[in-house]
N, C-alpha and C. Protein backbone atom coordinates (compact mmCIF):
# COMPACT_ATOMS: atom_id res chain seq x y z
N UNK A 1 -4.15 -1.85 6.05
CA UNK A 1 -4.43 -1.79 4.64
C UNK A 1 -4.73 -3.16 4.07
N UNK A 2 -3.97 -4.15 4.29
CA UNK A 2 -4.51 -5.63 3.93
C UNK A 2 -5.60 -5.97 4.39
N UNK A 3 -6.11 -5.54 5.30
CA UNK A 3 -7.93 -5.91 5.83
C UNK A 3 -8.49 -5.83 4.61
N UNK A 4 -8.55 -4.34 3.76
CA UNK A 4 -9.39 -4.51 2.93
C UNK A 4 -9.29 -5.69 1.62
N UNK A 5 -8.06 -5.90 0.92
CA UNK A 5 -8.23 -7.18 0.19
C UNK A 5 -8.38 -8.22 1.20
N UNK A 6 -8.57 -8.37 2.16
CA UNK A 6 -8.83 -9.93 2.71
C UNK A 6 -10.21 -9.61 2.60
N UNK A 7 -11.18 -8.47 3.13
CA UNK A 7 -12.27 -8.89 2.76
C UNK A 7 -13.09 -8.73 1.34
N UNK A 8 -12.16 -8.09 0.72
CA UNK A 8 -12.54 -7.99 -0.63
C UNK A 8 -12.74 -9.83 -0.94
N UNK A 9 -11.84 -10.43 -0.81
CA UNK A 9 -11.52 -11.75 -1.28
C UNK A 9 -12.58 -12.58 -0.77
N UNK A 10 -12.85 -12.61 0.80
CA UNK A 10 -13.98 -13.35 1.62
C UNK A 10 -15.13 -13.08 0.47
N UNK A 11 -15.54 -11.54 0.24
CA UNK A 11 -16.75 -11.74 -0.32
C UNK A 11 -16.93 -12.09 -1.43
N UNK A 12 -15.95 -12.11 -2.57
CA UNK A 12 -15.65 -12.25 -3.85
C UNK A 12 -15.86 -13.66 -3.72
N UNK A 13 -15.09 -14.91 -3.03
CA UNK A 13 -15.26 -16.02 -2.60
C UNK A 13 -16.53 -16.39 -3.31
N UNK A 14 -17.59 -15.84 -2.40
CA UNK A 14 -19.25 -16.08 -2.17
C UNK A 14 -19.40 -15.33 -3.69
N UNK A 15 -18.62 -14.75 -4.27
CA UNK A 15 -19.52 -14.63 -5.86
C UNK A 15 -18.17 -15.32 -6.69
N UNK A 16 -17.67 -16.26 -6.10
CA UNK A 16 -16.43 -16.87 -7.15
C UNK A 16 -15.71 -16.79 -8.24
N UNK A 17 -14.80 -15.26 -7.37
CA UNK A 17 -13.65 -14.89 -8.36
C UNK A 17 -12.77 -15.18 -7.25
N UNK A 18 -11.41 -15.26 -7.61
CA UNK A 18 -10.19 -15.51 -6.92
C UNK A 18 -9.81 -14.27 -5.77
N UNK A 19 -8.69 -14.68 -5.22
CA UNK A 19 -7.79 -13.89 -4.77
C UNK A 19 -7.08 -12.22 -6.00
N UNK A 20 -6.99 -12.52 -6.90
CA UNK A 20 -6.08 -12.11 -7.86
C UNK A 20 -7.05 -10.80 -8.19
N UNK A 21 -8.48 -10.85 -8.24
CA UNK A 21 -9.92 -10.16 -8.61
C UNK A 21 -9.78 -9.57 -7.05
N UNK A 22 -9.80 -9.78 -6.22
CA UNK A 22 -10.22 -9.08 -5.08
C UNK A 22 -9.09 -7.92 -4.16
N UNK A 23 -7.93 -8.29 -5.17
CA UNK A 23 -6.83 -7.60 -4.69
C UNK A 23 -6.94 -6.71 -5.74
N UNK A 24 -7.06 -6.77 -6.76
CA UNK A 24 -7.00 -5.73 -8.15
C UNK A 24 -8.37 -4.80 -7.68
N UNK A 25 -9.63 -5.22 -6.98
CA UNK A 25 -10.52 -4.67 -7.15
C UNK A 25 -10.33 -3.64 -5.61
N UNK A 26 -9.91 -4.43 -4.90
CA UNK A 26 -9.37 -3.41 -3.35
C UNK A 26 -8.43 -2.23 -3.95
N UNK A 27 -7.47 -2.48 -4.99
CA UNK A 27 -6.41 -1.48 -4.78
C UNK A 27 -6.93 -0.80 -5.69
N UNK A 28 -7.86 -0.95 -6.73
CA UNK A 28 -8.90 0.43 -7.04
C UNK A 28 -9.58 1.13 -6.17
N UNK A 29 -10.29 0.45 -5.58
CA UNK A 29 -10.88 1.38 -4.35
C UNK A 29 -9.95 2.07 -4.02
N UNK A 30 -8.97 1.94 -3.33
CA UNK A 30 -8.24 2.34 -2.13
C UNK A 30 -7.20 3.57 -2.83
N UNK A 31 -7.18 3.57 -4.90
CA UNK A 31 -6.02 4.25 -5.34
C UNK A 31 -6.09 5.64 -5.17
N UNK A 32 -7.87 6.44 -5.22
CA UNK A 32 -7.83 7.90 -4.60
C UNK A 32 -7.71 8.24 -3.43
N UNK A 33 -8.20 7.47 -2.42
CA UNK A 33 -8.04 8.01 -0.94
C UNK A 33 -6.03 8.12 -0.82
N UNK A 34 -5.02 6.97 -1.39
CA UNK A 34 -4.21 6.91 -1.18
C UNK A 34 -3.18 8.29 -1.45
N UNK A 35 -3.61 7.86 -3.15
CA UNK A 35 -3.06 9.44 -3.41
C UNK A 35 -3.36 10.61 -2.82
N UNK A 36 -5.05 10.83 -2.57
CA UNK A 36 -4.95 12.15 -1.91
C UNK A 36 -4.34 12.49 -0.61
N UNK A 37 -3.98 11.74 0.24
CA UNK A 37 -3.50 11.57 1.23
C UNK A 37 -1.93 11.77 1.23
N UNK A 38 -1.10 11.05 0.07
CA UNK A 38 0.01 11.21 -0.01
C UNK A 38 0.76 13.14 -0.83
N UNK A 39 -0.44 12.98 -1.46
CA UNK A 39 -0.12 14.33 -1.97
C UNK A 39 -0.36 15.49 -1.14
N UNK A 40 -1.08 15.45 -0.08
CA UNK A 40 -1.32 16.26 1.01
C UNK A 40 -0.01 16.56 1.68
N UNK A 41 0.35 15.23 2.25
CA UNK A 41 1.42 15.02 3.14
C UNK A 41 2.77 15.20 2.12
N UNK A 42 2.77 15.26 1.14
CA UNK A 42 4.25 16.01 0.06
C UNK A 42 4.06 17.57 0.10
N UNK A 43 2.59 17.86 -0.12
CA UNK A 43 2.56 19.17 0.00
C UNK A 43 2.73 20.18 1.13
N UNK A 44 2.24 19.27 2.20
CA UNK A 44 2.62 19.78 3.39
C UNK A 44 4.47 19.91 4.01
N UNK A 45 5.27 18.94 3.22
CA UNK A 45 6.81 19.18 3.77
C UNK A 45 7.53 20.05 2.46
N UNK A 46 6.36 20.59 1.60
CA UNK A 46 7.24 21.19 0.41
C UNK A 46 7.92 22.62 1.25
N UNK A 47 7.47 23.72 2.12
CA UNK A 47 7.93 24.47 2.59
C UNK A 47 9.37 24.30 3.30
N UNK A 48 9.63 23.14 3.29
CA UNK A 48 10.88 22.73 4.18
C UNK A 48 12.09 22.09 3.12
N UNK A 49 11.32 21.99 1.58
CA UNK A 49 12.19 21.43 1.27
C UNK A 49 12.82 23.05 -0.08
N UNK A 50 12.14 23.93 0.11
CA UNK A 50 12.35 25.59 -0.36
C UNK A 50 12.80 26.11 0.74
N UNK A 51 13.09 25.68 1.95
CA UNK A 51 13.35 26.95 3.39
C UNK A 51 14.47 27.78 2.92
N UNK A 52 14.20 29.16 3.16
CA UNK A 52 15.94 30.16 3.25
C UNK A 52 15.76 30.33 4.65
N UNK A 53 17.14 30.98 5.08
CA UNK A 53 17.13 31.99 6.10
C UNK A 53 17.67 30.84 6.99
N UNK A 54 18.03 31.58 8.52
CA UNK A 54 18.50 30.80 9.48
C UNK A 54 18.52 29.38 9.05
N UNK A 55 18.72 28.11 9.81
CA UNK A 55 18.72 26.69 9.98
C UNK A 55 17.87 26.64 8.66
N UNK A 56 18.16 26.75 7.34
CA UNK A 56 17.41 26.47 6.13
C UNK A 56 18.12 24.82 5.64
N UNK A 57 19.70 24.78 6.45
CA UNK A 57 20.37 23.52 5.48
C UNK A 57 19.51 22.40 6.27
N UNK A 58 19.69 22.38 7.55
CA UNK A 58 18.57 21.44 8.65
C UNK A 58 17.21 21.47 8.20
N UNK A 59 16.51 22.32 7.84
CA UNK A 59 15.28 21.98 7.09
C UNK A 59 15.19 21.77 6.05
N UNK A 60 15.77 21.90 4.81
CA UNK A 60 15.99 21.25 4.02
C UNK A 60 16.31 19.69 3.88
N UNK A 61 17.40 19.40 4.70
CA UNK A 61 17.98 18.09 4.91
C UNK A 61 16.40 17.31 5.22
N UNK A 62 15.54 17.50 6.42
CA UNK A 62 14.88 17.01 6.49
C UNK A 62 13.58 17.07 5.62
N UNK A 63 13.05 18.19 4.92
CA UNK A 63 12.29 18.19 4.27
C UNK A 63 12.53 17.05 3.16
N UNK A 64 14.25 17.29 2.57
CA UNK A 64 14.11 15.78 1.62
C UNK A 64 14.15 14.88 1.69
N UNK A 65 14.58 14.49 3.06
CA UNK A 65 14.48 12.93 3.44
C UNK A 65 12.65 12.58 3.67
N UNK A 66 11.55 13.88 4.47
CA UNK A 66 10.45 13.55 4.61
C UNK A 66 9.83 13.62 3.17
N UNK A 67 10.03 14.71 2.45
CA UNK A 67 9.23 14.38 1.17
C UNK A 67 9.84 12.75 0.03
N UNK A 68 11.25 12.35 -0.21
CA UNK A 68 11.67 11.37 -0.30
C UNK A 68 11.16 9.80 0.18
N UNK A 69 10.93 10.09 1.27
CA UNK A 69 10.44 8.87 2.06
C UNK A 69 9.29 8.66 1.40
N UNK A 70 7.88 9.56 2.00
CA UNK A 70 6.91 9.50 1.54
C UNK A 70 6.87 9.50 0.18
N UNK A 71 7.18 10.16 -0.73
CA UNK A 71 6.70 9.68 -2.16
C UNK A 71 7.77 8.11 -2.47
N UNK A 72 8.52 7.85 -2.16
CA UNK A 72 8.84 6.47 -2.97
C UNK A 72 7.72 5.20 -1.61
N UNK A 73 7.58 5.42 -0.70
CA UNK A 73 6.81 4.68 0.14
C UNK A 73 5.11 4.74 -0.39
N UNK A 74 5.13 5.83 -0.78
CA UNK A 74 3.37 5.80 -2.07
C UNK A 74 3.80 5.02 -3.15
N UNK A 75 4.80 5.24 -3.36
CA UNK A 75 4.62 4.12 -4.76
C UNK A 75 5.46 3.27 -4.66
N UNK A 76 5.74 2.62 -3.79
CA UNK A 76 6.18 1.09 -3.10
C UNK A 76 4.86 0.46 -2.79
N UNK A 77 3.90 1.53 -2.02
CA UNK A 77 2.88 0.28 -1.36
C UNK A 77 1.96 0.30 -2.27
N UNK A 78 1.74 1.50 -3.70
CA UNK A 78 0.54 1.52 -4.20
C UNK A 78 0.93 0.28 -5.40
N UNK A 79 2.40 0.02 -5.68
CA UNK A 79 2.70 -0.80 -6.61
C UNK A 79 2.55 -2.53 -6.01
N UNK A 80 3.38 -2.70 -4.49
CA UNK A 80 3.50 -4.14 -4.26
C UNK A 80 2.31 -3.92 -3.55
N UNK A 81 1.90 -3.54 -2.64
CA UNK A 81 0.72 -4.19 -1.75
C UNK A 81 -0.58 -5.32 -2.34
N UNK A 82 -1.26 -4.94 -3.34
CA UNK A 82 -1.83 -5.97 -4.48
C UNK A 82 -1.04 -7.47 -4.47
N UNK A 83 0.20 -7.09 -5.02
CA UNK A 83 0.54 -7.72 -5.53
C UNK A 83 1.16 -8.75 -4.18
N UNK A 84 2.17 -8.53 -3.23
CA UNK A 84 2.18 -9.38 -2.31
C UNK A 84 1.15 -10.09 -1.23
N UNK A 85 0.28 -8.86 -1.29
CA UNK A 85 -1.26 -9.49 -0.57
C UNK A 85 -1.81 -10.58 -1.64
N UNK A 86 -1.59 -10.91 -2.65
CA UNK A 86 -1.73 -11.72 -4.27
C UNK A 86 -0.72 -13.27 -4.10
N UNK A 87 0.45 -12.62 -3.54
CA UNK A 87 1.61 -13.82 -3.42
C UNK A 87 0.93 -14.54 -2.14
N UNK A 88 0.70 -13.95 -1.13
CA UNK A 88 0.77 -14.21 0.43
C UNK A 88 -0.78 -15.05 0.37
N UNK A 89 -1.15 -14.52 -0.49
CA UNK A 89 -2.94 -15.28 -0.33
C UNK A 89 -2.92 -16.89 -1.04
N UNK A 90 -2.01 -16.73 -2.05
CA UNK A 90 -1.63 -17.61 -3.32
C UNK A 90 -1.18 -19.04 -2.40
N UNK A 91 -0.37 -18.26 -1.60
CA UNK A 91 0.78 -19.39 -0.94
C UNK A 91 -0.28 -20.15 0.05
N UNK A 92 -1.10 -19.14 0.95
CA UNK A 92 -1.68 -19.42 2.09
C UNK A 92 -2.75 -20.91 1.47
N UNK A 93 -3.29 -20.60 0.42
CA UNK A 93 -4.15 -21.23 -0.42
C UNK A 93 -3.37 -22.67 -0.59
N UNK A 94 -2.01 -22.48 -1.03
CA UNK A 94 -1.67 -23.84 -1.78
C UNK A 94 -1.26 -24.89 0.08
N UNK A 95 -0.41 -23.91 0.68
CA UNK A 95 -0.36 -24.33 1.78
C UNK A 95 -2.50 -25.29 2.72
N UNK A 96 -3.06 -24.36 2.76
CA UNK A 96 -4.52 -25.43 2.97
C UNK A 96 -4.86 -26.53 2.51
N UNK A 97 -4.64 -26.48 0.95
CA UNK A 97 -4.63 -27.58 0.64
C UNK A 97 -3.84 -29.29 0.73
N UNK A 98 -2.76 -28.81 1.22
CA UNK A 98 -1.73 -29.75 1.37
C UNK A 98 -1.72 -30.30 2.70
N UNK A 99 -2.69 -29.65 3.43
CA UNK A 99 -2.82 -30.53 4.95
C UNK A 99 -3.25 -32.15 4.94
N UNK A 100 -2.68 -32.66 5.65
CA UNK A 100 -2.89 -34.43 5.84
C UNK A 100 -4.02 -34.23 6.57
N UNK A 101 -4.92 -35.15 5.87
CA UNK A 101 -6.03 -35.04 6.78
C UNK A 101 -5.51 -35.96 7.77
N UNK A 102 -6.58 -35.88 9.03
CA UNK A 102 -6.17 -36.68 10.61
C UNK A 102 -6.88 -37.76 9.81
N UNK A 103 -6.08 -39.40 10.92
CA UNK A 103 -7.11 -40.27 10.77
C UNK A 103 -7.36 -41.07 12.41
């Protein structure tokens, strides 16, 4: 998933906006494929998290830990990913600059 803001950023570079523009503009791209994907995969463990009948407490148990996981992990990565791919680029940046040149 960080590939795409790194190359968002490379090309942004060559039309000179920052890091900060190329991460905001990646995690638009990337905000429908994400969701539809995550809402698939909630919809798909909802049957487990309604089960009756035989072993319903075991599927249950797991249906809420799988639907749980996945929805706070969609909106963990749809919230920080920007934003630490933002920190991590920030740092990488100040870090280049501070190299001694050789003599």
């Amino acid at each position: 998933m960080i590939d795409g803001p790194l190359f968002d950023h490379r090309w942004n570079n060559q039309l000179a906006r920052d890091a900060e523009g190329a991460a905001l503009e990646a995690a638009r791209l990337r905000f429908r494929p994400i969701l539809m994907t995550a809402i698939s995969s909630l919809l798909g463990t909802l049957p487990l998290l309604i089960a009756a009948g035989a072993g319903a407490g075991s599927r249950k148990a797991l249906g809420t830990a799988v639907f749980g996981g996945m929805l706070i992990g969609t909106i963990l990565g749809i919230l920080l990913t920007p934003s630490l791919y933002r920190m991590i680029q920030g740092l990488t940046e100040k870090l280049s600059r501070k190299k001694p040149e050789a003599a």
